[in-house]
Protein backbone atom coordinates (compact mmCIF):
# COMPACT_ATOMS: atom_id res chain seq x y z
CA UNK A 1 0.00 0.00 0.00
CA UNK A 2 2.72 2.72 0.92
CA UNK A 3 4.83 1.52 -2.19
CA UNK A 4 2.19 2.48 -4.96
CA UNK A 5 3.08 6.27 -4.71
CA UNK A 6 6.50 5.46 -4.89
CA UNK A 7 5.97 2.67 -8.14
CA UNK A 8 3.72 5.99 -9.35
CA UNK A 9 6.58 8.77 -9.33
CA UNK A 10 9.21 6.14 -10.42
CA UNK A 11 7.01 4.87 -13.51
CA UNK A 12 6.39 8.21 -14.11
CA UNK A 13 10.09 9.23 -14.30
CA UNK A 14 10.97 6.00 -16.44
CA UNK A 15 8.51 7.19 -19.16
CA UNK A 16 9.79 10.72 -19.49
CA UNK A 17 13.23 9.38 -19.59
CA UNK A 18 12.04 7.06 -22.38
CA UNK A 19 10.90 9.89 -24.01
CA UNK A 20 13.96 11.59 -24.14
CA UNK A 21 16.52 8.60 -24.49
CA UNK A 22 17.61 8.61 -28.00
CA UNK A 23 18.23 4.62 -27.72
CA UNK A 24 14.72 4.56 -28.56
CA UNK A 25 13.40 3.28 -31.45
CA UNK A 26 11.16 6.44 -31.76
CA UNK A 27 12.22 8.55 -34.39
CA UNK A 28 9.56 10.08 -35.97
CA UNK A 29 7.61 13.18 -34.71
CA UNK A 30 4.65 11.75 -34.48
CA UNK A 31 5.49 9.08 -32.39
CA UNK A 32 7.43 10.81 -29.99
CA UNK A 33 4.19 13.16 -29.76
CA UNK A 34 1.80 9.95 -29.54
CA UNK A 35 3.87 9.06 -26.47
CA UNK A 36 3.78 12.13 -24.71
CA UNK A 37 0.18 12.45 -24.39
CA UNK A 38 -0.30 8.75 -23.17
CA UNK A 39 2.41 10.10 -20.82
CA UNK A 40 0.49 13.19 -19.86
CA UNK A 41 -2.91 10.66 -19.73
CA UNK A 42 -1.09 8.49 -17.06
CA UNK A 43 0.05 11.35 -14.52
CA UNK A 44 -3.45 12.73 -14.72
CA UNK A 45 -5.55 9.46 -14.85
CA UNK A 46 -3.06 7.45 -12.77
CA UNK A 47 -3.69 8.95 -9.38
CA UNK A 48 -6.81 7.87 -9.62
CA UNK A 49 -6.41 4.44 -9.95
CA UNK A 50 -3.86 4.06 -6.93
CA UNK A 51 -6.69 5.94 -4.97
CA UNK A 52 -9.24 3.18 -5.91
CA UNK A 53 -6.99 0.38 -6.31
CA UNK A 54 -5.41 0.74 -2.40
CA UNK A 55 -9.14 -0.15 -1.15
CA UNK A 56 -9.73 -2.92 -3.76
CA UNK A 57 -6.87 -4.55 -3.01
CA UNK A 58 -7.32 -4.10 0.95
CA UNK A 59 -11.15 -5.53 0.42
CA UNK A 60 -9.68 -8.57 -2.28
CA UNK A 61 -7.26 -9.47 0.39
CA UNK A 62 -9.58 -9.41 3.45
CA UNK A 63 -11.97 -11.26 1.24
CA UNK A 64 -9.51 -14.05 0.38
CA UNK A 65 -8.15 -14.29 3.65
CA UNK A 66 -11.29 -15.16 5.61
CA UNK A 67 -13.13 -17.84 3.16
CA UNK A 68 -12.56 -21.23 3.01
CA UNK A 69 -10.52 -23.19 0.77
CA UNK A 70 -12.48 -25.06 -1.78
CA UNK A 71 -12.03 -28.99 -1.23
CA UNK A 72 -11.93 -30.73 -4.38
CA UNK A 73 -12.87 -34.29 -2.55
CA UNK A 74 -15.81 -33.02 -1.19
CA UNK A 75 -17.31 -31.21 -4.17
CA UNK A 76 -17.66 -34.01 -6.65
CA UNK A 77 -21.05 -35.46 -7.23
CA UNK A 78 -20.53 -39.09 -8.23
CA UNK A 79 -24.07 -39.23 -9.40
CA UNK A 80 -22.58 -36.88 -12.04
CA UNK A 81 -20.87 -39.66 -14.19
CA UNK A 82 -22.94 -42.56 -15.35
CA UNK A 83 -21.83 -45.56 -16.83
């Protein structure tokens, strides 16, 4: 939970240096345009998935941990299969 702000402003940081790293394979304007708005999309849309996705995870994992594992043996209807 207190590492997704951190994984934000380091993803964030790793696609502007992609943008300027001329090892990329981006070499027409276009595409180097292309990527900048899907980089500008992700530091305006992205704080708003970690601000939903901290709960959701918290309620997947509360979830999980309190049901019961599902028995295989005790699930199988042997009326099921006829000869």
């Amino acid at each position: 939970m207190f590492q997704m702000p951190l994984a934000y402003a380091m993803h964030t940081i790793a696609l502007i240096q992609t943008l300027t790293d001329s090892d990329e394979t981006m070499d027409e304007f276009d595409e180097k345009l292309m990527r900048f708005f899907t980089i500008i999309k992700f530091i305006i849309i992205g704080p708003f998935y970690l601000i939903v996705s901290i709960p959701a995870n918290a309620i997947v994992f509360f979830y999980n941990l309190y049901t019961k594992a599902h028995d295989a043996d005790k699930s199988v209807d042997e009326k099921l299969f006829t000869r």
